[in-house]
C-alpha atoms as a PDB file:
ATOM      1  CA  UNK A   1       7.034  -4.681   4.429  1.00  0.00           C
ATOM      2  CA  UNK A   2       7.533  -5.127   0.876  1.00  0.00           C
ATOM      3  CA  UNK A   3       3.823  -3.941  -0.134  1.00  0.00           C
ATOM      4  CA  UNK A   4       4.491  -0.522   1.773  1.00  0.00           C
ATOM      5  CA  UNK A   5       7.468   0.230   0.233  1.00  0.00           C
ATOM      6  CA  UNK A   6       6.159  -0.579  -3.318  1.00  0.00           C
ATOM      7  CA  UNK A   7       2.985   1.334  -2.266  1.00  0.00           C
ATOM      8  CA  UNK A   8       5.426   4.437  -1.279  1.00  0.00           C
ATOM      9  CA  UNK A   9       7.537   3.928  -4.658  1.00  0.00           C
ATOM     10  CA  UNK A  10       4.169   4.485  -6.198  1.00  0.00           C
ATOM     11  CA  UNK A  11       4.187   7.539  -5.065  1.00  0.00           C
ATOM     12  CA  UNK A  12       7.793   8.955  -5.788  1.00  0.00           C
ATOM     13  CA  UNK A  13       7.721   7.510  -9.144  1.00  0.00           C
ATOM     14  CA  UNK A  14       5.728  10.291 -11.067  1.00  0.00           C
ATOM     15  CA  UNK A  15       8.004  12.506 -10.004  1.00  0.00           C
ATOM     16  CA  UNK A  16      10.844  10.713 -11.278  1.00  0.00           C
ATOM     17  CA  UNK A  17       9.046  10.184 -14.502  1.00  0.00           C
ATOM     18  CA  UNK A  18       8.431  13.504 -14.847  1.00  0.00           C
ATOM     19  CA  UNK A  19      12.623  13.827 -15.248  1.00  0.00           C
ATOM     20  CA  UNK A  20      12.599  10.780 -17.498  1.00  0.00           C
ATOM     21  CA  UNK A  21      13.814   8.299 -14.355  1.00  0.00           C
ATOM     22  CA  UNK A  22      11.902   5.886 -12.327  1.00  0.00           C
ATOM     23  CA  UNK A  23      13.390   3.582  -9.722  1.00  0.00           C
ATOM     24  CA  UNK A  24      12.633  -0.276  -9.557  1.00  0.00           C
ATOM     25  CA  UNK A  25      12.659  -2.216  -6.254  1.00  0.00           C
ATOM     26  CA  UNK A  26      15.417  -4.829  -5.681  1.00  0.00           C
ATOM     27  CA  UNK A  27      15.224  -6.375  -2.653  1.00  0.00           C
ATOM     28  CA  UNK A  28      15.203  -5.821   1.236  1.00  0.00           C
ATOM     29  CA  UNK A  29      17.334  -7.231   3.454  1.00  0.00           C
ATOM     30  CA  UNK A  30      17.897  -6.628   7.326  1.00  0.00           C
ATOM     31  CA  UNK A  31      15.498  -3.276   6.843  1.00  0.00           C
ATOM     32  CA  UNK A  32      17.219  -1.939   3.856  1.00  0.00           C
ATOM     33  CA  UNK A  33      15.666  -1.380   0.973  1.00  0.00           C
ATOM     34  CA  UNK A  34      17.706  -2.069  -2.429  1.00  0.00           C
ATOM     35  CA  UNK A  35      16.572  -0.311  -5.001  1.00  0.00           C
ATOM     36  CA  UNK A  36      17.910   0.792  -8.758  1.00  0.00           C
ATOM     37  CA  UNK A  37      17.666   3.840 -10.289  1.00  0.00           C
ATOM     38  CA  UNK A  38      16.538   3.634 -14.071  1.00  0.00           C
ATOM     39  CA  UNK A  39      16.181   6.060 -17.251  1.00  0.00           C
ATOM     40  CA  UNK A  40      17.551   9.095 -16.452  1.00  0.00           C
ATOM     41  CA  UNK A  41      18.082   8.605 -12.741  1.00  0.00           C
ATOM     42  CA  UNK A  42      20.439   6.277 -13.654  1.00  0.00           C
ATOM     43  CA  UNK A  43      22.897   8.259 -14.756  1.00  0.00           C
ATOM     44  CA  UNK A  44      22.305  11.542 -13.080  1.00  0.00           C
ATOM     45  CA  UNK A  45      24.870  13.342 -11.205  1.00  0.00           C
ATOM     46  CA  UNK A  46      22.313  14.631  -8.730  1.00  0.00           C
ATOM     47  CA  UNK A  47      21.210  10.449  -7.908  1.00  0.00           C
ATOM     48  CA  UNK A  48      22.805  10.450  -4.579  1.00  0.00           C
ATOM     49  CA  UNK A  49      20.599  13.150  -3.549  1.00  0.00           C
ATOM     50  CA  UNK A  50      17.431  12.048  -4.845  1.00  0.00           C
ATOM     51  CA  UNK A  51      17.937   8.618  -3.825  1.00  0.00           C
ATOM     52  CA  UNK A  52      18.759  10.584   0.401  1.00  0.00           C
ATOM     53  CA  UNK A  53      17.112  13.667  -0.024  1.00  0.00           C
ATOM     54  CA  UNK A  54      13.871  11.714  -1.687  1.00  0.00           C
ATOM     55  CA  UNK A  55      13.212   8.348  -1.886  1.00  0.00           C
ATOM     56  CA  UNK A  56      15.349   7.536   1.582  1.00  0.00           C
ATOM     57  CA  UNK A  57      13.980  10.275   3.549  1.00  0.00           C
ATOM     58  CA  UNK A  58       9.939   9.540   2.244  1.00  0.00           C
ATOM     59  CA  UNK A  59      10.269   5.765   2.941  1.00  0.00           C
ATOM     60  CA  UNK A  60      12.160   6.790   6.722  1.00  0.00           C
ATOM     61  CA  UNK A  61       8.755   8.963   7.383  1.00  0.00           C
ATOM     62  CA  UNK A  62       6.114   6.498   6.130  1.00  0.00           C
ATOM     63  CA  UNK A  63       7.974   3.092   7.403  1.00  0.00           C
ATOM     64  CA  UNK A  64       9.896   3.917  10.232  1.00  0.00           C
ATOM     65  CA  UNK A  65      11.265   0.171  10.402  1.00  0.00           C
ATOM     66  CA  UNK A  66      13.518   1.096   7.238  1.00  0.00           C
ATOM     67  CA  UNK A  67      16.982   1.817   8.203  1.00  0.00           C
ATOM     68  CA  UNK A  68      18.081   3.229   5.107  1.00  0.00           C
ATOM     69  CA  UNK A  69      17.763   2.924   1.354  1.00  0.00           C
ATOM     70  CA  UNK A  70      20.689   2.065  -0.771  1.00  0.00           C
ATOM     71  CA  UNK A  71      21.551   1.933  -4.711  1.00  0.00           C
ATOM     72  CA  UNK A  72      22.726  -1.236  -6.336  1.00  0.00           C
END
């Protein structure tokens, strides 16, 4: 599982460049994918709805085995 979610990060992360952010995979445990949020992401007010509105909600459509995605 940890090749298709790298292979779907792949994907968001231009878009999060584009802002000056990125995100970096952590771990996954139980189905739920640990990421961080770097750069500008980081620190962004608006995080909690790119990492549900975005990166949750993408990796929920392509891998339906992930439960949810959480920030640590």
């Amino acid at each position: 599982m940890r090749k298709k979610v790298e292979a779907v990060l792949n994907e968001i992360r231009p878009a999060l460049e584009r802002d000056g952010g990125n995100v970096e995979l952590i771990d996954i445990v139980d189905c739920v994918v640990q990421v961080r949020l770097l750069g500008a992401c980081g620190g962004c007010p608006m995080s909690q709805i790119t990492l549900s509105q975005g990166i949750e909600k993408i990796l929920k459509e392509r891998i339906p085995e992930v439960i949810r995605v959480e920030a640590v």
